[in-house]
C-alpha atoms as a PDB file:
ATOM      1  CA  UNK A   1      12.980 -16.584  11.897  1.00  0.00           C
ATOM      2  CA  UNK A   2      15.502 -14.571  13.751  1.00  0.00           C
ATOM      3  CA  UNK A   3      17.714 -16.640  16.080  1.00  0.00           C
ATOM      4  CA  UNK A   4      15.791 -19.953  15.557  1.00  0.00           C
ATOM      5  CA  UNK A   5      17.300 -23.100  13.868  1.00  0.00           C
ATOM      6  CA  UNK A   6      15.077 -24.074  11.636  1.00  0.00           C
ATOM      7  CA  UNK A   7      16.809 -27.356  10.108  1.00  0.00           C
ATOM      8  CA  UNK A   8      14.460 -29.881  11.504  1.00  0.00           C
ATOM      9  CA  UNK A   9      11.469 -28.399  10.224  1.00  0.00           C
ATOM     10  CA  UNK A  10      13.716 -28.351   6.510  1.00  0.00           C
ATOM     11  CA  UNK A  11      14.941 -31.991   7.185  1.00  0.00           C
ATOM     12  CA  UNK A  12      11.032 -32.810   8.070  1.00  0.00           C
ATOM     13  CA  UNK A  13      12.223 -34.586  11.181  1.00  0.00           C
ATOM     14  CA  UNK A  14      10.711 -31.850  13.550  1.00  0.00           C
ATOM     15  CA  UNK A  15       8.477 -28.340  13.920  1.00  0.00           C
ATOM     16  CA  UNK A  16       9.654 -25.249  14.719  1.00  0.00           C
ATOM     17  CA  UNK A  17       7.976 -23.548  17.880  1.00  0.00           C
ATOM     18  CA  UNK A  18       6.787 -20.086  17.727  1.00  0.00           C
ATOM     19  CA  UNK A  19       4.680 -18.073  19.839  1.00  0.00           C
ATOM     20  CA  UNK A  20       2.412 -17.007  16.851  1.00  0.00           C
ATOM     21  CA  UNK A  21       2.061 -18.140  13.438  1.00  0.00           C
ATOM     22  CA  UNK A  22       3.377 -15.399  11.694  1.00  0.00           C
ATOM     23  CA  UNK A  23       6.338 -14.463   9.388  1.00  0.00           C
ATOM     24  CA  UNK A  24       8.192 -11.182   9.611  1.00  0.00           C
ATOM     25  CA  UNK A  25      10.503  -9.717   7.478  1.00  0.00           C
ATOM     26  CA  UNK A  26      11.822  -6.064   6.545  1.00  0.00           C
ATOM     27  CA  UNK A  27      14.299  -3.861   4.995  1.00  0.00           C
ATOM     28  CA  UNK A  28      14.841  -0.577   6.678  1.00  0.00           C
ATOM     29  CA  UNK A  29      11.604   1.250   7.222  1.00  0.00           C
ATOM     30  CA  UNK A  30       9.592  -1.287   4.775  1.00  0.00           C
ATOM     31  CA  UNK A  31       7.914  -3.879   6.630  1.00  0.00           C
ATOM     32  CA  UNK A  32       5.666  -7.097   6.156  1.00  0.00           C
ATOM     33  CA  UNK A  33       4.012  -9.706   8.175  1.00  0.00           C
ATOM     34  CA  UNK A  34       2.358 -12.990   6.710  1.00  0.00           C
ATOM     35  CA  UNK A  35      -0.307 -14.655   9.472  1.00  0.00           C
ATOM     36  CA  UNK A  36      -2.048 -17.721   7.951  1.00  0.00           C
ATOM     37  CA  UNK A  37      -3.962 -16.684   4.535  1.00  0.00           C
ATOM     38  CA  UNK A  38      -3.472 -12.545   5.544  1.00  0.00           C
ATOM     39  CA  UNK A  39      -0.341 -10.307   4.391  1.00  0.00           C
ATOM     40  CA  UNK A  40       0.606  -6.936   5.644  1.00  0.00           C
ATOM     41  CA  UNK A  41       3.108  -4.180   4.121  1.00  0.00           C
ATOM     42  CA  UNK A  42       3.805  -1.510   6.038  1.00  0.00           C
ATOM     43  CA  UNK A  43       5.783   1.246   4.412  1.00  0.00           C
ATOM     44  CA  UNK A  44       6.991   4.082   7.551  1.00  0.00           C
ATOM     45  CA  UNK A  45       8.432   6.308   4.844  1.00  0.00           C
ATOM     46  CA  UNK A  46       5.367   7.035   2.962  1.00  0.00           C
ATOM     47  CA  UNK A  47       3.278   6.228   5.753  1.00  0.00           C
ATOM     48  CA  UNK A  48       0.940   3.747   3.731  1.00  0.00           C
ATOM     49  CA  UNK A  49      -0.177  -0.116   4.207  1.00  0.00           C
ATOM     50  CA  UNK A  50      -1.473  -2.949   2.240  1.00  0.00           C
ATOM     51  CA  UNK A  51      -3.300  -5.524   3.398  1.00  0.00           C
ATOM     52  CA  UNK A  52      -3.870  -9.208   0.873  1.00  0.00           C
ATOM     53  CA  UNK A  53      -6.129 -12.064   1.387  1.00  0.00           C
ATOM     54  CA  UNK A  54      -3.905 -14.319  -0.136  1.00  0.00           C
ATOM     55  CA  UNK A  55      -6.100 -17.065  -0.698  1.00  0.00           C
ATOM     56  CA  UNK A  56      -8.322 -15.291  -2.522  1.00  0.00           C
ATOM     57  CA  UNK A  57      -6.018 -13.211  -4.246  1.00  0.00           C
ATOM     58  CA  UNK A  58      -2.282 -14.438  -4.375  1.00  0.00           C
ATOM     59  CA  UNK A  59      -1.051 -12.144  -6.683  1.00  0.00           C
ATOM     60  CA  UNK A  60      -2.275  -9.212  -4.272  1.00  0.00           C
ATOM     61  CA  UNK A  61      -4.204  -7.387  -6.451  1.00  0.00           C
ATOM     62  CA  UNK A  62      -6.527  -5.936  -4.264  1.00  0.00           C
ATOM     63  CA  UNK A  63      -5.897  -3.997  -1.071  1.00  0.00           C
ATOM     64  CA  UNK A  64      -8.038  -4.686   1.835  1.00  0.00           C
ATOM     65  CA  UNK A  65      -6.676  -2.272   4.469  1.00  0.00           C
ATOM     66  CA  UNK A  66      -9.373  -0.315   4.444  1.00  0.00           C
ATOM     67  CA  UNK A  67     -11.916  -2.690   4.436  1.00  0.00           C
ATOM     68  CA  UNK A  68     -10.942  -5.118   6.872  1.00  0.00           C
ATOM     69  CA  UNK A  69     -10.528  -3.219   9.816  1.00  0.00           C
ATOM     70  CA  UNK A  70     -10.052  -5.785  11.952  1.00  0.00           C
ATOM     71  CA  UNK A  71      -7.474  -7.945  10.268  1.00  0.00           C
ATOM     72  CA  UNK A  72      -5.517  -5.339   9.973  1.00  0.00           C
ATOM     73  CA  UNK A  73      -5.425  -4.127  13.416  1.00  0.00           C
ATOM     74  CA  UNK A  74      -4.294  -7.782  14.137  1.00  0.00           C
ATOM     75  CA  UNK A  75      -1.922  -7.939  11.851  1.00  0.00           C
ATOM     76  CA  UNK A  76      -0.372  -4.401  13.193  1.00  0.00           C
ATOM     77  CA  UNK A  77      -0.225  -5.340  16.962  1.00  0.00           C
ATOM     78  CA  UNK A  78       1.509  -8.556  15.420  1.00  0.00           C
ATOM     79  CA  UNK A  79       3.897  -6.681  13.623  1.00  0.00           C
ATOM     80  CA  UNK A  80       4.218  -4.172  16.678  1.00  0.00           C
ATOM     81  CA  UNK A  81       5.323  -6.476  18.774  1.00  0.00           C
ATOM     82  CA  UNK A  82       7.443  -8.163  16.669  1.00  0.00           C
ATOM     83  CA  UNK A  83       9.615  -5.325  16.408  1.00  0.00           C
ATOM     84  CA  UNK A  84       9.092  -3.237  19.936  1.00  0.00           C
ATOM     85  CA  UNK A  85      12.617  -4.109  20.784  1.00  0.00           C
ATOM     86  CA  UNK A  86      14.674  -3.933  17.778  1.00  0.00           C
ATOM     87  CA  UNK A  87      17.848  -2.057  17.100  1.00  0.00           C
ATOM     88  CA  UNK A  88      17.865   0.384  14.857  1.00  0.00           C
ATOM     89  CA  UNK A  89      20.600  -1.430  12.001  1.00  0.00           C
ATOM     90  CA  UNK A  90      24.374  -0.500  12.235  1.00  0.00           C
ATOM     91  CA  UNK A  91      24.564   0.700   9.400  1.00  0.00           C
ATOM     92  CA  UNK A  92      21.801   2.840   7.355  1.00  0.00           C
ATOM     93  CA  UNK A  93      20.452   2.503   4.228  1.00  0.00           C
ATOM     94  CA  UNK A  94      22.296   4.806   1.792  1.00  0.00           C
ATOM     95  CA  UNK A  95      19.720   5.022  -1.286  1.00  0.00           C
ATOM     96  CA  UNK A  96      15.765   5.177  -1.820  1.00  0.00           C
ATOM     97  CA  UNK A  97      13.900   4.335  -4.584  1.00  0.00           C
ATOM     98  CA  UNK A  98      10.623   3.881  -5.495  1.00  0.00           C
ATOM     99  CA  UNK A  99       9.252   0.416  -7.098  1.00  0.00           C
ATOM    100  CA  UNK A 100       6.059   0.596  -8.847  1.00  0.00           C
ATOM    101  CA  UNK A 101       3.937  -2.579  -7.702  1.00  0.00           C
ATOM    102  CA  UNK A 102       2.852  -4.840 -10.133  1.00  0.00           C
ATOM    103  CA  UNK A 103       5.448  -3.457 -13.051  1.00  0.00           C
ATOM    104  CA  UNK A 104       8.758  -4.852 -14.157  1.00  0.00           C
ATOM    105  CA  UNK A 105      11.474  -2.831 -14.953  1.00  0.00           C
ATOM    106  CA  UNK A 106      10.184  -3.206 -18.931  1.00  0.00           C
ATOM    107  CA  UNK A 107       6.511  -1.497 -18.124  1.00  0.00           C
ATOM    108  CA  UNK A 108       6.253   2.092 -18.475  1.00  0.00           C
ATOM    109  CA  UNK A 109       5.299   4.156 -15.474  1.00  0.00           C
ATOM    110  CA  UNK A 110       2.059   5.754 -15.282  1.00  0.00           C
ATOM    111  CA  UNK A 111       0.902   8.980 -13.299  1.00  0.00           C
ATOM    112  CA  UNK A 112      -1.826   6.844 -10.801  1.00  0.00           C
ATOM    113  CA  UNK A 113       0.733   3.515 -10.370  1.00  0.00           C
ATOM    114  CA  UNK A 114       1.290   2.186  -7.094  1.00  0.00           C
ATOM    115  CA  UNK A 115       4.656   2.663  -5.869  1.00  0.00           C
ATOM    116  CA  UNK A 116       6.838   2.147  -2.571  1.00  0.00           C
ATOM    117  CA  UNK A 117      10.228   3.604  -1.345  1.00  0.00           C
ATOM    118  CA  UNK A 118      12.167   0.943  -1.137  1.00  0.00           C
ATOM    119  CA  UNK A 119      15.446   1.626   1.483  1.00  0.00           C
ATOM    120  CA  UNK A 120      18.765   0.134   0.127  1.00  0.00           C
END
C-alpha cells in the first residue's frame, strides 16, 4: 500500500488501517483493484475490463463485467478514487506488448484469444 508501513501486520503484532478494504496496483495504463472476494482489470489502452469472483472462480476464468453491473460500478468508483490524484510517472513506458490471458509463452496464439497491452 503506497506510503504505509506495513511491518506489523507482517510481524502479526498489529493491523494495518485503511479507509477501504481494497488492494490497488498498476503498471502504466493497466490497472487492477482486489475488494474482498471481487477483482477488477482495467486496461485504458484498449479500453476493456474484467471483472472475477474469485471465490468462485480463482483462476478467473470467467468475466463478469457485464453481468454484474453493480460490482463493477463499485469496484470502478474504488479504483477512481484511488487514483484521482496521481502523477502521471516520471518516466514513460517505452514498449507495449500484448499478453494473451490464460497462455504461457509455450501455447500457440489463436485468432479469438484474450489478450492485453501490457506497458513496459
Amino acid at each position: 500500500m503506497d506510503g504505509q508501513n506495513i511491518l506489523t501486520e507482517a510481524l502479526g503484532t498489529g493491523e494495518i488501517s485503511r479507509k477501504d478494504d481494497a488492494l490497488y496496483w498498476s503498471s502504466g495504463f493497466y490497472r487492477v483493484v482486489r475488494a474482498g472476494d471481487w477483482k477488477l482489470h482495467y486496461n485504458g489502452r484498449q479500453d476493456r475490463t474484467w471483472l472475477f469472483n474469485l471465490a468462485e472462480d480463482p483462476t478467473e476464468q470467467v468475466n463478469l463485467a457485464e453481468t454484474h453491473p453493480e460490482d463493477r460500478a463499485r469496484l470502478e468508483a474504488l479504483m477512481t478514487a484511488h487514483w484521482s490524484d496521481a502523477v502521471p510517472p516520471l518516466y514513460p513506458h517505452q514498449t507495449e506488448s500484448p499478453i494473451c490471458i490464460d497462455k504461457t509463452i509455450v501455447d500457440r496464439p489463436c485468432e479469438n484469444d484474450e489478450y492485453v497491452i501490457w506497458p513496459n
